[in-house]
PDB file of N, CA and C in Angstrom:
ATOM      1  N   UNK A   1      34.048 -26.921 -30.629  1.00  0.00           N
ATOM      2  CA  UNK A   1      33.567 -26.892 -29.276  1.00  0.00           C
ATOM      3  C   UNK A   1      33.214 -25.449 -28.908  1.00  0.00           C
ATOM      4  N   UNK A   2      31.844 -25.272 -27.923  1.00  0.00           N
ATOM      5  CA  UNK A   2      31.721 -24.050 -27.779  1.00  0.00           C
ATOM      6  C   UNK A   2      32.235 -23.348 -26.773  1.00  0.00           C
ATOM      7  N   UNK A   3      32.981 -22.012 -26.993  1.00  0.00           N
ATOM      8  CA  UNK A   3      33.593 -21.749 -25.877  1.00  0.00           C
ATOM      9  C   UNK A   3      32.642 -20.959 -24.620  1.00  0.00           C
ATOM     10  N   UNK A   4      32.527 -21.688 -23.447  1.00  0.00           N
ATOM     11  CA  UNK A   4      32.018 -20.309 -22.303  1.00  0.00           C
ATOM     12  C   UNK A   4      32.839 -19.164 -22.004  1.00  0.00           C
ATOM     13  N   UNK A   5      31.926 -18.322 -21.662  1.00  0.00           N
ATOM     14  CA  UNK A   5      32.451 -17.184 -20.898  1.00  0.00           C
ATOM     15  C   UNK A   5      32.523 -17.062 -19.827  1.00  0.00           C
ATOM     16  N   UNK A   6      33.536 -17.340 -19.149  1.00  0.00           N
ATOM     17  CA  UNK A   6      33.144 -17.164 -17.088  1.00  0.00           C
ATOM     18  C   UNK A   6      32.896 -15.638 -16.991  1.00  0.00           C
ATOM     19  N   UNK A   7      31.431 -15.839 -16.548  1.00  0.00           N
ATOM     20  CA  UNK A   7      30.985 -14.341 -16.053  1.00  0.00           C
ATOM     21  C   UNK A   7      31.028 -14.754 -14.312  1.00  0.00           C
ATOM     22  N   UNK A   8      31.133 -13.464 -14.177  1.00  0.00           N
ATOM     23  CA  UNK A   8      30.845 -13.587 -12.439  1.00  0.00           C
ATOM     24  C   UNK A   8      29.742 -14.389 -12.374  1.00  0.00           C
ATOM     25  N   UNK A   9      29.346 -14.673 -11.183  1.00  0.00           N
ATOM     26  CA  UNK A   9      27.934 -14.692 -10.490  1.00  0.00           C
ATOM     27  C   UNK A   9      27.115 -13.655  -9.584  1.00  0.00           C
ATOM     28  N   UNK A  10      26.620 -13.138  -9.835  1.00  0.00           N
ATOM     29  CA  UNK A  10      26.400 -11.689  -8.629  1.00  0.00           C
ATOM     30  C   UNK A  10      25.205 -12.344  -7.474  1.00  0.00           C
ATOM     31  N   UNK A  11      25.631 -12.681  -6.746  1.00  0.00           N
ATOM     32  CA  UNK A  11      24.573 -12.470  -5.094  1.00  0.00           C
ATOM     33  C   UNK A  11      23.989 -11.849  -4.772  1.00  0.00           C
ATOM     34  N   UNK A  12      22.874 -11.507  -4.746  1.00  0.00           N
ATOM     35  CA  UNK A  12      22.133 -10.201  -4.025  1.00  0.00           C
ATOM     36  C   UNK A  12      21.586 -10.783  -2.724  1.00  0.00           C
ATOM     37  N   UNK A  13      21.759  -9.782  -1.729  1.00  0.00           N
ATOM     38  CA  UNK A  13      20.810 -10.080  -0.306  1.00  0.00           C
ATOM     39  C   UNK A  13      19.566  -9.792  -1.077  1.00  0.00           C
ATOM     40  N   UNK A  14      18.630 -10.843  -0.403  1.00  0.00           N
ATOM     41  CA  UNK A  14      17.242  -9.698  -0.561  1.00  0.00           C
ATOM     42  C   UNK A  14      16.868 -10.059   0.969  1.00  0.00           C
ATOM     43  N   UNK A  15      15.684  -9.099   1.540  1.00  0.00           N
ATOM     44  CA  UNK A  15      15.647  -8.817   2.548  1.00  0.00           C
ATOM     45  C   UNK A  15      13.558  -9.851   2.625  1.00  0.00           C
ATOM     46  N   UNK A  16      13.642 -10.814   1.628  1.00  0.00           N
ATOM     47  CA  UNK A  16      12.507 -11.668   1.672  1.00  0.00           C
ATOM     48  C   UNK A  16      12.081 -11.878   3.137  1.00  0.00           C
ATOM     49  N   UNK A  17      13.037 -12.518   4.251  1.00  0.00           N
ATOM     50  CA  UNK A  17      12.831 -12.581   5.295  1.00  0.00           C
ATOM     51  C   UNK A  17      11.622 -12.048   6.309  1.00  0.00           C
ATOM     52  N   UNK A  18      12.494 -10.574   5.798  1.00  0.00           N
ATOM     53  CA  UNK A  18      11.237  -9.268   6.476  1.00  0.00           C
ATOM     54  C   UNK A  18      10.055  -8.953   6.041  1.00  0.00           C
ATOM     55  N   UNK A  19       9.593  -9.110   7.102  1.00  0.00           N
ATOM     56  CA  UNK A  19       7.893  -8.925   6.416  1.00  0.00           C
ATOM     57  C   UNK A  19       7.330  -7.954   6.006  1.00  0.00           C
ATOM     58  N   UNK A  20       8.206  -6.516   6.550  1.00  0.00           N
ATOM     59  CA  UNK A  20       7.803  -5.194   6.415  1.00  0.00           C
ATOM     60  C   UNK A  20       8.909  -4.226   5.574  1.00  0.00           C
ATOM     61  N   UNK A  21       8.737  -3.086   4.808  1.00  0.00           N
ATOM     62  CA  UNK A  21       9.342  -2.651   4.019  1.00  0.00           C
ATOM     63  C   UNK A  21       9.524  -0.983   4.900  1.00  0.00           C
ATOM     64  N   UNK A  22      10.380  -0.224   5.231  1.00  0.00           N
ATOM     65  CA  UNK A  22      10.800   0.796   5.662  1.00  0.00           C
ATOM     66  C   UNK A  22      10.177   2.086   4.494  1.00  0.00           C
ATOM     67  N   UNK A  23      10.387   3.285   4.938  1.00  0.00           N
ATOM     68  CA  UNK A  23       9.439   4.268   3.961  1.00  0.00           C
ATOM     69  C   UNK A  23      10.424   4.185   3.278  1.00  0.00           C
ATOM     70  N   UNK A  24      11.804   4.267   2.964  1.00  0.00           N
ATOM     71  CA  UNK A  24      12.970   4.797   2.050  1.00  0.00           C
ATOM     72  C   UNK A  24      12.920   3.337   1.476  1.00  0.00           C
ATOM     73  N   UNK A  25      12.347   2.342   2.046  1.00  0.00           N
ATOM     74  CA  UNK A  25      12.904   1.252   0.984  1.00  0.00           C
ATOM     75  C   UNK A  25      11.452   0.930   0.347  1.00  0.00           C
ATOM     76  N   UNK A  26      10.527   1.529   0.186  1.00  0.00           N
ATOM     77  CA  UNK A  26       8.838   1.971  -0.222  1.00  0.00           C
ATOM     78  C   UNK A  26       9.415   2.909  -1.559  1.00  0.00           C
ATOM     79  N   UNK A  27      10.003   3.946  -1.116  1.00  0.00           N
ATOM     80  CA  UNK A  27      10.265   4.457  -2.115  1.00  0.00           C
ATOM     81  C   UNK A  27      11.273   4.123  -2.976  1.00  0.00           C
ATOM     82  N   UNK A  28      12.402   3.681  -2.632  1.00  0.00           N
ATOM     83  CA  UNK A  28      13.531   2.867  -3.643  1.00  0.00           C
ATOM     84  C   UNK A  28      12.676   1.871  -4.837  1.00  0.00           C
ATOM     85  N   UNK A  29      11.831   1.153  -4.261  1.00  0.00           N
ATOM     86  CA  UNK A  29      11.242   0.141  -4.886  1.00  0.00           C
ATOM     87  C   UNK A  29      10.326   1.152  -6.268  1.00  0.00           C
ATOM     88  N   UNK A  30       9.263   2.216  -5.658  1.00  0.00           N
ATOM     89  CA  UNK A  30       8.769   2.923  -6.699  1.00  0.00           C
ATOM     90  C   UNK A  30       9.135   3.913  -7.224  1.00  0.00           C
ATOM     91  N   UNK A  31      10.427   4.141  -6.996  1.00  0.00           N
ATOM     92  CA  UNK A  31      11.435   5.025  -7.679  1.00  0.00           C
ATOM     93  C   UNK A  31      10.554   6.558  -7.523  1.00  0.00           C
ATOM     94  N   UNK A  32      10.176   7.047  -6.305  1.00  0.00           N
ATOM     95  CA  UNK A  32       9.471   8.099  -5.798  1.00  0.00           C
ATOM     96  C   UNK A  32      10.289   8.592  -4.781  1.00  0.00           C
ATOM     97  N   UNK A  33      10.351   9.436  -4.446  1.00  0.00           N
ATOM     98  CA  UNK A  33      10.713  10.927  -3.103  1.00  0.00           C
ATOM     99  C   UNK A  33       9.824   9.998  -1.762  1.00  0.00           C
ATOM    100  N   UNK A  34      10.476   9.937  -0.786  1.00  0.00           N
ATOM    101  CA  UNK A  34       9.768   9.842   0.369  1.00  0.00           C
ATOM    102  C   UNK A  34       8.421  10.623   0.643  1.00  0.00           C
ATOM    103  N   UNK A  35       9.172  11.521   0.413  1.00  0.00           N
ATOM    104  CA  UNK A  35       8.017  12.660   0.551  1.00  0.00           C
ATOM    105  C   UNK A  35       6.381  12.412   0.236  1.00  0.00           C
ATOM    106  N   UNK A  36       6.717  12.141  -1.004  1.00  0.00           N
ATOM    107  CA  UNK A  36       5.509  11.580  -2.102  1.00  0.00           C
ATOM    108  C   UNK A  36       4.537  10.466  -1.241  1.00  0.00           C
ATOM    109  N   UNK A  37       5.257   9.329  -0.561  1.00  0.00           N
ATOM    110  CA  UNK A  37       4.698   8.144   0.058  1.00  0.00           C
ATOM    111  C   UNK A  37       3.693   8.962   1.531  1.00  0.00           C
ATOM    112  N   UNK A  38       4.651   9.772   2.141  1.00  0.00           N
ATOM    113  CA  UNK A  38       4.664  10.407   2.870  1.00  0.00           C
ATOM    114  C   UNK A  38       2.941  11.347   2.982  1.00  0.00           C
ATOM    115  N   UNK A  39       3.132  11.432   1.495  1.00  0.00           N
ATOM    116  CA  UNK A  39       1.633  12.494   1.626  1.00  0.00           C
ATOM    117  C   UNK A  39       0.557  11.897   0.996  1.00  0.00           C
ATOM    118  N   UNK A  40       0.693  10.546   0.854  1.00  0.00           N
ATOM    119  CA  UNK A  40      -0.283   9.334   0.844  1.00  0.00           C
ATOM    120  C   UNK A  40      -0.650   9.041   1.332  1.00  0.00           C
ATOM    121  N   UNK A  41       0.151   8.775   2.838  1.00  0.00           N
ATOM    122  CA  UNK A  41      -0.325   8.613   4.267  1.00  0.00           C
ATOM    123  C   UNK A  41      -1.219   9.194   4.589  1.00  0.00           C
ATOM    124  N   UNK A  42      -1.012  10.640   4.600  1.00  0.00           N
ATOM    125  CA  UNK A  42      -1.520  11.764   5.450  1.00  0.00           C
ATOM    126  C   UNK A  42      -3.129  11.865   4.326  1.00  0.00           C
ATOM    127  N   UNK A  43      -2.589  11.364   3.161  1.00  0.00           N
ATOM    128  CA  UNK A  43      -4.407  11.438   2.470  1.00  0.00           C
ATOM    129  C   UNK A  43      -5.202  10.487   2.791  1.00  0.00           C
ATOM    130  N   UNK A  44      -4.700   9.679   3.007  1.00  0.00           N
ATOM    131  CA  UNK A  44      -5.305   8.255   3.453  1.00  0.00           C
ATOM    132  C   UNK A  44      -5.583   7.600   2.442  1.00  0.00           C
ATOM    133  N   UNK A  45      -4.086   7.268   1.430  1.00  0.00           N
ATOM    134  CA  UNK A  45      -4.376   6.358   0.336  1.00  0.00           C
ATOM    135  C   UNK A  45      -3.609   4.992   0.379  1.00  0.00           C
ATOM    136  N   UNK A  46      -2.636   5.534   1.343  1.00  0.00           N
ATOM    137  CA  UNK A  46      -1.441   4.259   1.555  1.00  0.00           C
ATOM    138  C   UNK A  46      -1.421   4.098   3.234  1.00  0.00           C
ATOM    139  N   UNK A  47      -1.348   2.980   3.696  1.00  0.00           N
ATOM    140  CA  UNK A  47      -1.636   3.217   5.083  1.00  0.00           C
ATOM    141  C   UNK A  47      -0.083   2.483   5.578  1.00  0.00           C
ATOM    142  N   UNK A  48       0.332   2.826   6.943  1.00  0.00           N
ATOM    143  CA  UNK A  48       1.523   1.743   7.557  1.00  0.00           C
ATOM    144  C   UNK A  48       0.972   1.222   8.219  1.00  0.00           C
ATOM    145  N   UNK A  49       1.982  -0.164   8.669  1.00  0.00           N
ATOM    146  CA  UNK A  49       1.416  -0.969   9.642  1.00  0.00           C
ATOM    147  C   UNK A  49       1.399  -0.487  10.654  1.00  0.00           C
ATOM    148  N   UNK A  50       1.716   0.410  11.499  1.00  0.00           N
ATOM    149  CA  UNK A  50       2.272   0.982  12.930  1.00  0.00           C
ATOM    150  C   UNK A  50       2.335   2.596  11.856  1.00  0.00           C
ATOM    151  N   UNK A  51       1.676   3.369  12.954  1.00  0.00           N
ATOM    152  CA  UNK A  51       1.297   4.654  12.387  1.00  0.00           C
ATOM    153  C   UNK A  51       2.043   5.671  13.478  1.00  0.00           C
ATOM    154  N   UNK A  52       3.436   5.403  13.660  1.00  0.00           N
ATOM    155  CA  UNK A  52       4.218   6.492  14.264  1.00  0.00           C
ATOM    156  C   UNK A  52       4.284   7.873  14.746  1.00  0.00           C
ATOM    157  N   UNK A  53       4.466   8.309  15.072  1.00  0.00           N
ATOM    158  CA  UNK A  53       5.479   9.915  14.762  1.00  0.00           C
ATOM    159  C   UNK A  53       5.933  10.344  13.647  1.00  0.00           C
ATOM    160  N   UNK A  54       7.292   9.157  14.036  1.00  0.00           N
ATOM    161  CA  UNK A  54       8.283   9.702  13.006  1.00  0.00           C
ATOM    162  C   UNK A  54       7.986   8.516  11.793  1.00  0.00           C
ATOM    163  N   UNK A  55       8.112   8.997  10.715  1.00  0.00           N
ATOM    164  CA  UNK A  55       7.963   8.877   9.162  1.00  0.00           C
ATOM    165  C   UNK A  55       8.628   7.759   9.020  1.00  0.00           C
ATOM    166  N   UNK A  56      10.094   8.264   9.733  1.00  0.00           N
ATOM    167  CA  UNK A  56      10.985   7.158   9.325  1.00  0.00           C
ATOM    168  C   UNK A  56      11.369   5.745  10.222  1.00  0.00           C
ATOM    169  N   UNK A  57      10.008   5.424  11.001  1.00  0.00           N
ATOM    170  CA  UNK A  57       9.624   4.436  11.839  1.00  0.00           C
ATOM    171  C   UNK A  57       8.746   4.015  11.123  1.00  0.00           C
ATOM    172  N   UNK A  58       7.942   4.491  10.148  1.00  0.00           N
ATOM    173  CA  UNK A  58       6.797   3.529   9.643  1.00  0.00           C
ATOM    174  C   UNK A  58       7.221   2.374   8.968  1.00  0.00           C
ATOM    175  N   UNK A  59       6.281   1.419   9.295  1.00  0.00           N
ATOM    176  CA  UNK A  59       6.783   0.073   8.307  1.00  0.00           C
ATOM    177  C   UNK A  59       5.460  -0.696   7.737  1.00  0.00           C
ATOM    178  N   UNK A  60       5.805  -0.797   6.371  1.00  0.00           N
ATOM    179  CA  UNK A  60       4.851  -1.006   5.231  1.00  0.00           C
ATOM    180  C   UNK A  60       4.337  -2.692   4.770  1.00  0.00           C
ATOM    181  N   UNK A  61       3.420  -3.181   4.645  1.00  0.00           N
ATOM    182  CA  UNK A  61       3.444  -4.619   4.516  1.00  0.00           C
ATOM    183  C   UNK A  61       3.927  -4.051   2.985  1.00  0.00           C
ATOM    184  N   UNK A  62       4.322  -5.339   2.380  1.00  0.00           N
ATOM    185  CA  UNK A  62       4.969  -5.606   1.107  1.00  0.00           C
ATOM    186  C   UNK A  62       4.083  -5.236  -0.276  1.00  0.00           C
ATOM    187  N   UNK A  63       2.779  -5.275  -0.083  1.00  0.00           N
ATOM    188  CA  UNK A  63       2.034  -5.443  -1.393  1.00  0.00           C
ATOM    189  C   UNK A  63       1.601  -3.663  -1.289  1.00  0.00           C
ATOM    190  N   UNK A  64       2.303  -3.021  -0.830  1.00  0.00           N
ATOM    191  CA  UNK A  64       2.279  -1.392  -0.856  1.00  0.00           C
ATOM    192  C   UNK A  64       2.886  -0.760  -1.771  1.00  0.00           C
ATOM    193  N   UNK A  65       3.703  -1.793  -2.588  1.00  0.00           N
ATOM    194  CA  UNK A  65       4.510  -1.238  -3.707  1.00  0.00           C
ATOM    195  C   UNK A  65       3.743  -0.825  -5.320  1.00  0.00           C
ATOM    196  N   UNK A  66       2.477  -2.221  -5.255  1.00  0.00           N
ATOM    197  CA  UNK A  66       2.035  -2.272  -6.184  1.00  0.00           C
ATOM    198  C   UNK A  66       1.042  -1.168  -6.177  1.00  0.00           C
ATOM    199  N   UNK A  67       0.587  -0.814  -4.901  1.00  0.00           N
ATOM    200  CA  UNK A  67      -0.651   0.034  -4.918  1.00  0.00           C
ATOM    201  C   UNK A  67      -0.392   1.491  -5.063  1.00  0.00           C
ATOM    202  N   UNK A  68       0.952   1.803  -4.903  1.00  0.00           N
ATOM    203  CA  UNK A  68       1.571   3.107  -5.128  1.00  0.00           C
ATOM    204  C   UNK A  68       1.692   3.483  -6.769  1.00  0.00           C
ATOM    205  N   UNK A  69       2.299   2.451  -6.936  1.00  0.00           N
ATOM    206  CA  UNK A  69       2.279   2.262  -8.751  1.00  0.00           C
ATOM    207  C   UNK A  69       1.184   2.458  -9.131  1.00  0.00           C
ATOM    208  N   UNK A  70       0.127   1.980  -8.771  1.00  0.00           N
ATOM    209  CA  UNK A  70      -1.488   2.265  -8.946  1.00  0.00           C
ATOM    210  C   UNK A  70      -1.619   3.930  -9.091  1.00  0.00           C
ATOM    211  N   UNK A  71      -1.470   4.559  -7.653  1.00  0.00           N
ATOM    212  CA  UNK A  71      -1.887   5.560  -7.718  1.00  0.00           C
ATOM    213  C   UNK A  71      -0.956   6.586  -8.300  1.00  0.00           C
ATOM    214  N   UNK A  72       0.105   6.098  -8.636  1.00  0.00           N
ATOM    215  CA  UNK A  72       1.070   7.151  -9.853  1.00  0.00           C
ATOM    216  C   UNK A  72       0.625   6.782 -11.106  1.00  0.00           C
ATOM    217  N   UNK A  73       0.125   6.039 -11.292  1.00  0.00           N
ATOM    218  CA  UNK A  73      -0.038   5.729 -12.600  1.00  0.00           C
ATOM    219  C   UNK A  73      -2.150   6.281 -12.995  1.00  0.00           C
ATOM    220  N   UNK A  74      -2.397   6.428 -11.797  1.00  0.00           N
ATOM    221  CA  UNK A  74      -3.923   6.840 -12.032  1.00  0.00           C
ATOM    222  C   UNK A  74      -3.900   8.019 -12.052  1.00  0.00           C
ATOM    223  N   UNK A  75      -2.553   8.949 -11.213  1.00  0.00           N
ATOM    224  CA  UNK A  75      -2.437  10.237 -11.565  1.00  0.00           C
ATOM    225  C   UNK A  75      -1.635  10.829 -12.423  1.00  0.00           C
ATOM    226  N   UNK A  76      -0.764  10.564 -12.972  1.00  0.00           N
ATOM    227  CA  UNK A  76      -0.115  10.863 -14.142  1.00  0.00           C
ATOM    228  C   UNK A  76      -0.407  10.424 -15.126  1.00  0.00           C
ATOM    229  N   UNK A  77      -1.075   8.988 -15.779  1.00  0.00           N
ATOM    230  CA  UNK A  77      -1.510   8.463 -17.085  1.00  0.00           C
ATOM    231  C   UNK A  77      -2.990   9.125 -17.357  1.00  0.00           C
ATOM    232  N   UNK A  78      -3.746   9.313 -15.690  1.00  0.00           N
ATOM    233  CA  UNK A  78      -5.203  10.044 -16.580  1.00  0.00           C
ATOM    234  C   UNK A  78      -5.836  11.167 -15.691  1.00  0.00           C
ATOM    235  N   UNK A  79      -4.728  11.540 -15.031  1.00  0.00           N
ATOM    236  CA  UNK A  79      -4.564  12.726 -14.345  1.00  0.00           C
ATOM    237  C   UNK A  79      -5.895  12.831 -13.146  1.00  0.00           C
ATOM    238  N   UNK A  80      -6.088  11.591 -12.543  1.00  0.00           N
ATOM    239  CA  UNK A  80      -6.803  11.863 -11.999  1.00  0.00           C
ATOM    240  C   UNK A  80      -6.616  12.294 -10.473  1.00  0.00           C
ATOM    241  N   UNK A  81      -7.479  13.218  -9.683  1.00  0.00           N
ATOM    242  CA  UNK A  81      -6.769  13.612  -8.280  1.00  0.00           C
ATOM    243  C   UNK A  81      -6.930  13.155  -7.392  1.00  0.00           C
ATOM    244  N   UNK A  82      -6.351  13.550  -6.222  1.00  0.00           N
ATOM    245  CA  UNK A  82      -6.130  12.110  -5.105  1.00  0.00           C
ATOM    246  C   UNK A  82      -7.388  11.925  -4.434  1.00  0.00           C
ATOM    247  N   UNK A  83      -8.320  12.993  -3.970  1.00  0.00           N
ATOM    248  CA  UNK A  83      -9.370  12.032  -4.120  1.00  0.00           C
ATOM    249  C   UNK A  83      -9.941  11.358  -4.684  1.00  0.00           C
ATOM    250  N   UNK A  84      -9.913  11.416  -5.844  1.00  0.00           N
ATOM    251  CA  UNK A  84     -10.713  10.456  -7.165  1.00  0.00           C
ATOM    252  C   UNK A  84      -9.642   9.094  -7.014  1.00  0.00           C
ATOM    253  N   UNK A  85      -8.880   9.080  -6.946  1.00  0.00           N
ATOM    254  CA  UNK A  85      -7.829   8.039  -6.682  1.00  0.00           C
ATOM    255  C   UNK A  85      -8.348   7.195  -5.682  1.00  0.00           C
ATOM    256  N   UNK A  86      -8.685   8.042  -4.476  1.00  0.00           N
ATOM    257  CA  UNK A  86      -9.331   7.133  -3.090  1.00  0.00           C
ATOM    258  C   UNK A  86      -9.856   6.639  -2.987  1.00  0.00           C
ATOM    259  N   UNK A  87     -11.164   7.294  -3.514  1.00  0.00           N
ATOM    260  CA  UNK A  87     -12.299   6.667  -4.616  1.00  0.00           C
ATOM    261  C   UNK A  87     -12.254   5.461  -5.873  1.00  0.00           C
ATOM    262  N   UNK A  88     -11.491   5.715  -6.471  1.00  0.00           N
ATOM    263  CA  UNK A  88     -11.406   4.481  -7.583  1.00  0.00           C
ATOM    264  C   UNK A  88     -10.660   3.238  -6.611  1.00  0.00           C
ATOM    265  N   UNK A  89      -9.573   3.794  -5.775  1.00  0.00           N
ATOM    266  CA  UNK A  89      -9.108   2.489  -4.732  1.00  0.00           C
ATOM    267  C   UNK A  89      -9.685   1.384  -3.877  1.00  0.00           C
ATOM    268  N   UNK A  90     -11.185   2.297  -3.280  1.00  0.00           N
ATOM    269  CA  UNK A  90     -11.948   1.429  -2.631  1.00  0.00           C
ATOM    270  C   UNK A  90     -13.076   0.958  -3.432  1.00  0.00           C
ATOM    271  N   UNK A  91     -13.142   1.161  -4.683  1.00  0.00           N
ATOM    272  CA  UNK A  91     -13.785   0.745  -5.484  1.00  0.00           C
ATOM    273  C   UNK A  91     -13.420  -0.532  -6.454  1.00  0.00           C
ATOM    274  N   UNK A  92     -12.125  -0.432  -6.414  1.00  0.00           N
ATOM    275  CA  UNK A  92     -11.519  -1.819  -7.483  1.00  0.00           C
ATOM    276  C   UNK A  92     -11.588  -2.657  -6.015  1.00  0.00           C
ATOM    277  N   UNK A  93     -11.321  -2.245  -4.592  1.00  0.00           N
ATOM    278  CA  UNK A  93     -11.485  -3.214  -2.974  1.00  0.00           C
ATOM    279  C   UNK A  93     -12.428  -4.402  -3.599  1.00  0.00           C
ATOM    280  N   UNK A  94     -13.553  -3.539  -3.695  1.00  0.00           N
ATOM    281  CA  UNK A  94     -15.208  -4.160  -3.341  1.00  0.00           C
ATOM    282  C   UNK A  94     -15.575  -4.913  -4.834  1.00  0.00           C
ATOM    283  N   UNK A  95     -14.652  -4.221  -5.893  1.00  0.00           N
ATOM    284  CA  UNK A  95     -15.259  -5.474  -7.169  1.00  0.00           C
ATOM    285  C   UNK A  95     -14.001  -6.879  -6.347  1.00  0.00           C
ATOM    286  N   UNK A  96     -13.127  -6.508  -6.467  1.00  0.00           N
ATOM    287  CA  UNK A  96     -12.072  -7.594  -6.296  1.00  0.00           C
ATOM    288  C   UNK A  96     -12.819  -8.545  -5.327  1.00  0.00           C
ATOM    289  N   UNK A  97     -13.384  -7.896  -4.091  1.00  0.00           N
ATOM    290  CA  UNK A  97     -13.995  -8.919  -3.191  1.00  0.00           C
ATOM    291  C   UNK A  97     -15.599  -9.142  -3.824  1.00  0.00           C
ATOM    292  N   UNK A  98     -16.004  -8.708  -4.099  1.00  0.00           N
ATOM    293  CA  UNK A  98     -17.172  -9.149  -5.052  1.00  0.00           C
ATOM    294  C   UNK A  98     -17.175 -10.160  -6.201  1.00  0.00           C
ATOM    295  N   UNK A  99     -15.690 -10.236  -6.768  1.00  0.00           N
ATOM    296  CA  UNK A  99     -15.906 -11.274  -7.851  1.00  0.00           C
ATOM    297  C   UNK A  99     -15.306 -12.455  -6.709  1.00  0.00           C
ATOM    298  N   UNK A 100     -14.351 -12.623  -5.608  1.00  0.00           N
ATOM    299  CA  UNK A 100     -14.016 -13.711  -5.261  1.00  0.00           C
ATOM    300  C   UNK A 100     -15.495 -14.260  -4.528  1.00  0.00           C
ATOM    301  N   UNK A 101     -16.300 -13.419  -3.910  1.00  0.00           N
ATOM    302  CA  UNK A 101     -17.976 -14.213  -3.572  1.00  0.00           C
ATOM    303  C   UNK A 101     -18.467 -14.826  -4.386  1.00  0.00           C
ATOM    304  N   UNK A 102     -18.425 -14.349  -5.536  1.00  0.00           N
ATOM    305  CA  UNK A 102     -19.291 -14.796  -6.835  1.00  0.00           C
ATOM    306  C   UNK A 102     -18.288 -16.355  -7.317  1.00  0.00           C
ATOM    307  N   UNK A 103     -17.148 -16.299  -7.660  1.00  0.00           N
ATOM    308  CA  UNK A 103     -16.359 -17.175  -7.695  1.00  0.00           C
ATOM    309  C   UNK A 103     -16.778 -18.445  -6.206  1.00  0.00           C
ATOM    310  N   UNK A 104     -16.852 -17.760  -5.466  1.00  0.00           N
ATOM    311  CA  UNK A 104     -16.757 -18.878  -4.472  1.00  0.00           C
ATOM    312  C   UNK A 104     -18.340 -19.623  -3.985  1.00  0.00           C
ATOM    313  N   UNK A 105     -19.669 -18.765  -4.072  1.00  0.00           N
ATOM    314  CA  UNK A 105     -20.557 -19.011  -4.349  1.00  0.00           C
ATOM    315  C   UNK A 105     -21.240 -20.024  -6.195  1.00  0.00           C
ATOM    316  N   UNK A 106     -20.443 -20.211  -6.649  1.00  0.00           N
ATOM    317  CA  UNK A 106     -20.540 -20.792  -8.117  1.00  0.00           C
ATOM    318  C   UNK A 106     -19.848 -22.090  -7.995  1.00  0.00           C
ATOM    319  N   UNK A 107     -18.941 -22.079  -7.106  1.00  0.00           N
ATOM    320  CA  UNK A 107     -18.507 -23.192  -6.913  1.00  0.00           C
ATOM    321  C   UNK A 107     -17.855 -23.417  -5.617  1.00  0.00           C
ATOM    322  N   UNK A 108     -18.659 -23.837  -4.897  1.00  0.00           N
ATOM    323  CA  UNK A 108     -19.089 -24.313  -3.466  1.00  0.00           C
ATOM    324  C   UNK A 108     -18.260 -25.224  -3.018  1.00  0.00           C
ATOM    325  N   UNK A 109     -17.782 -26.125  -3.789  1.00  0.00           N
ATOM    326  CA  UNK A 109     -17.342 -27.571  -3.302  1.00  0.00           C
ATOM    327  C   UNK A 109     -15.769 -27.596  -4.026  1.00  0.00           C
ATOM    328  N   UNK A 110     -15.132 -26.381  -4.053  1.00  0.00           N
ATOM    329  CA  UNK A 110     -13.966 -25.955  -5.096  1.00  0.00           C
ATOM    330  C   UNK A 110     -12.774 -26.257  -3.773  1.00  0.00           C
TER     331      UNK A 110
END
């Protein structure tokens, strides 16, 4: 007979609920300095939902995590600079919405 192992079970809160992500929990997620998110803002590569004062009032919709990863990874894997970043950002925008026209124009009755 095989024996189990009683392992714990571990619970995690997750905070799914909330619709918005805090700057420190922006950066927890991309394992970055506030700071860093911080001067994304101010380039105009990452935007908040509510554009504060204080930093630590901004609150982020959720899919801000992936786009940060984007732009660390467009500047450290091919070193490109943050304007060129801004640039390549609103550029993958307009294919992404360009192929869903084309997709949705091809098949009309989908």
């Amino acid at each position: 007979m095989k024996r189990r192992a009683n392992l714990p079970v571990l619970l995690r809160y997750t905070r799914s609920s909330f619709p918005y992500l805090r700057l420190g929990d922006v950066a927890i997620r991309c394992m970055v300095h506030p700071g860093l998110i911080h001067r994304f803002v101010r380039l105009g590569l990452v935007d908040p939902v509510d554009l504060n004062d204080e930093p630590e009032k901004w609150r982020f919709e959720r899919d801000v995590v992936p786009q940060i990863n984007k732009i660390i990874r467009l500047r450290n894997e091919l070193g490109i600079n943050y304007s060129g970043i801004g640039v390549i950002l609103d550029l993958l925008e307009r294919i992404d919405f360009l192929e869903t026209r084309i997709r949705d124009l091809e098949n009309p009755f989908r």
